[in-house]
Protein backbone atom coordinates (compact mmCIF):
# COMPACT_ATOMS: atom_id res chain seq x y z
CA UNK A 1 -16.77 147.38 147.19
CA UNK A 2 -19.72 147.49 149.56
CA UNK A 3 -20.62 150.92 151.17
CA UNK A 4 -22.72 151.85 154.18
CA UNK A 5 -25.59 153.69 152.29
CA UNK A 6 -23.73 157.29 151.25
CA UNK A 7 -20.84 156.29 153.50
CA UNK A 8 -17.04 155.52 152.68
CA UNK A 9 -16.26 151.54 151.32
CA UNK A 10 -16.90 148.87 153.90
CA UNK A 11 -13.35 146.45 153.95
CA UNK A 12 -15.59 143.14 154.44
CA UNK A 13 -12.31 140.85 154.35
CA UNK A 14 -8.92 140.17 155.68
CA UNK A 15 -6.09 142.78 154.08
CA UNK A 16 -2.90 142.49 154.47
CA UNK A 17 -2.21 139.78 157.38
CA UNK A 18 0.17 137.48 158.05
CA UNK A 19 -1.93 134.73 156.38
CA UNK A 20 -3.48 136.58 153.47
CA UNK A 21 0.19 137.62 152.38
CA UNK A 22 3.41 136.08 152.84
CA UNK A 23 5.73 138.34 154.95
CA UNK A 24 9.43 136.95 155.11
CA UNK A 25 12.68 138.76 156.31
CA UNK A 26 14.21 140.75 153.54
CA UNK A 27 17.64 140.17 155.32
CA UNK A 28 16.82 136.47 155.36
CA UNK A 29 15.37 135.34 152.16
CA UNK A 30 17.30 132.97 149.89
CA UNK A 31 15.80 131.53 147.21
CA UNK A 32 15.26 128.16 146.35
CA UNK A 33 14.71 127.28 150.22
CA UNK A 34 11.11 127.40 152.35
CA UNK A 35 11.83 130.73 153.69
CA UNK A 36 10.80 131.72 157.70
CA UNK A 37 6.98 133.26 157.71
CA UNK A 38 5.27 134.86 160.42
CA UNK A 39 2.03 133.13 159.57
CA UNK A 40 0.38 129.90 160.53
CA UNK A 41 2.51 128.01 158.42
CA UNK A 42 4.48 127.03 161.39
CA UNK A 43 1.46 125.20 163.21
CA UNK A 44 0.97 123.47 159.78
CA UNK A 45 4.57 122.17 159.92
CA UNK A 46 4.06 121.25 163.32
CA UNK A 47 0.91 119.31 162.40
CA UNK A 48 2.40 117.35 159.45
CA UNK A 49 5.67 116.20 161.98
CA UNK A 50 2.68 114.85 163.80
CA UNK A 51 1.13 113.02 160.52
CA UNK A 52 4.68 111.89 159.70
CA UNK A 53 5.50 110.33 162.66
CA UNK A 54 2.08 108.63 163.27
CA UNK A 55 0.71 110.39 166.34
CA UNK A 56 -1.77 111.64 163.97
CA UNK A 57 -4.18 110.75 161.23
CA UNK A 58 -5.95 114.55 160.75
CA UNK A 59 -9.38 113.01 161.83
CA UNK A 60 -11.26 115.68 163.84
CA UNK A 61 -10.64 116.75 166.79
CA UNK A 62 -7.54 117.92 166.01
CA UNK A 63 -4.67 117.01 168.76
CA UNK A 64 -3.73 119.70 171.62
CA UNK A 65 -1.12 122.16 171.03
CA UNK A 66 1.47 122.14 173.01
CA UNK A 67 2.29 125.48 175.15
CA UNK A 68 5.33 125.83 173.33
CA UNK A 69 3.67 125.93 169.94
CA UNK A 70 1.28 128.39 170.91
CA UNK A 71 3.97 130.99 172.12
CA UNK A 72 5.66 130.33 169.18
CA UNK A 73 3.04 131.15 166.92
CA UNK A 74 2.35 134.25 169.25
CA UNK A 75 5.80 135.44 169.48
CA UNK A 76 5.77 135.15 165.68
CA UNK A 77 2.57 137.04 164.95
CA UNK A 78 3.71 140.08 167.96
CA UNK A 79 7.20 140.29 165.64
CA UNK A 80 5.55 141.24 162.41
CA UNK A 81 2.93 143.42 163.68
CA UNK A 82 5.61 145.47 165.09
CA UNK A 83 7.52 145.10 162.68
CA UNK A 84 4.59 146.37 159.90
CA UNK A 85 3.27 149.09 162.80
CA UNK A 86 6.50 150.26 164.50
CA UNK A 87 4.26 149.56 167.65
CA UNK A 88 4.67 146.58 170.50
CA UNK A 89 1.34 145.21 172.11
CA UNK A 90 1.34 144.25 175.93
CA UNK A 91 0.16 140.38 176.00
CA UNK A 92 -1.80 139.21 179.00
């Protein structure tokens, strides 16, 4: 692991997130079914309906995100950080 010269170990990557690791509800999880993440998986999903239905062929630029994606995605990320810290953060 890198170090700053004598110093402690430098963490150069990602640890622990929502998309490095899968986090799913304990009191939720069944197997055998695509189980509820709090990860980016659900603008991926989003994406593909797009694909599947035509409005989309994934050529760059990517299409705009509706608002209620985006709070979606936010309101998922917010849950499992306080879930993980025991903390809430204010949003602007």
């Amino acid at each position: 692991m890198p170090t700053a010269g004598d110093g402690p170990p430098i963490l150069i990557e990602e640890e622990l997130t929502p998309d490095s690791s899968r986090f799913w509800p304990a009191d939720d999880y069944e197997p055998g079914r695509d189980q509820d993440s709090f990860d980016k998986q659900y603008v991926r999903n989003y994406l593909e309906g797009l694909c599947a239905e035509g409005k989309w062929d994934k050529t760059p630029p990517g299409p705009t995100l509706p608002d209620e994606i985006v709070q979606n995605t936010l309101a998922k990320y917010l849950q499992v950080y306080e879930m993980l810290v025991g903390e809430t953060i204010a949003v602007p």
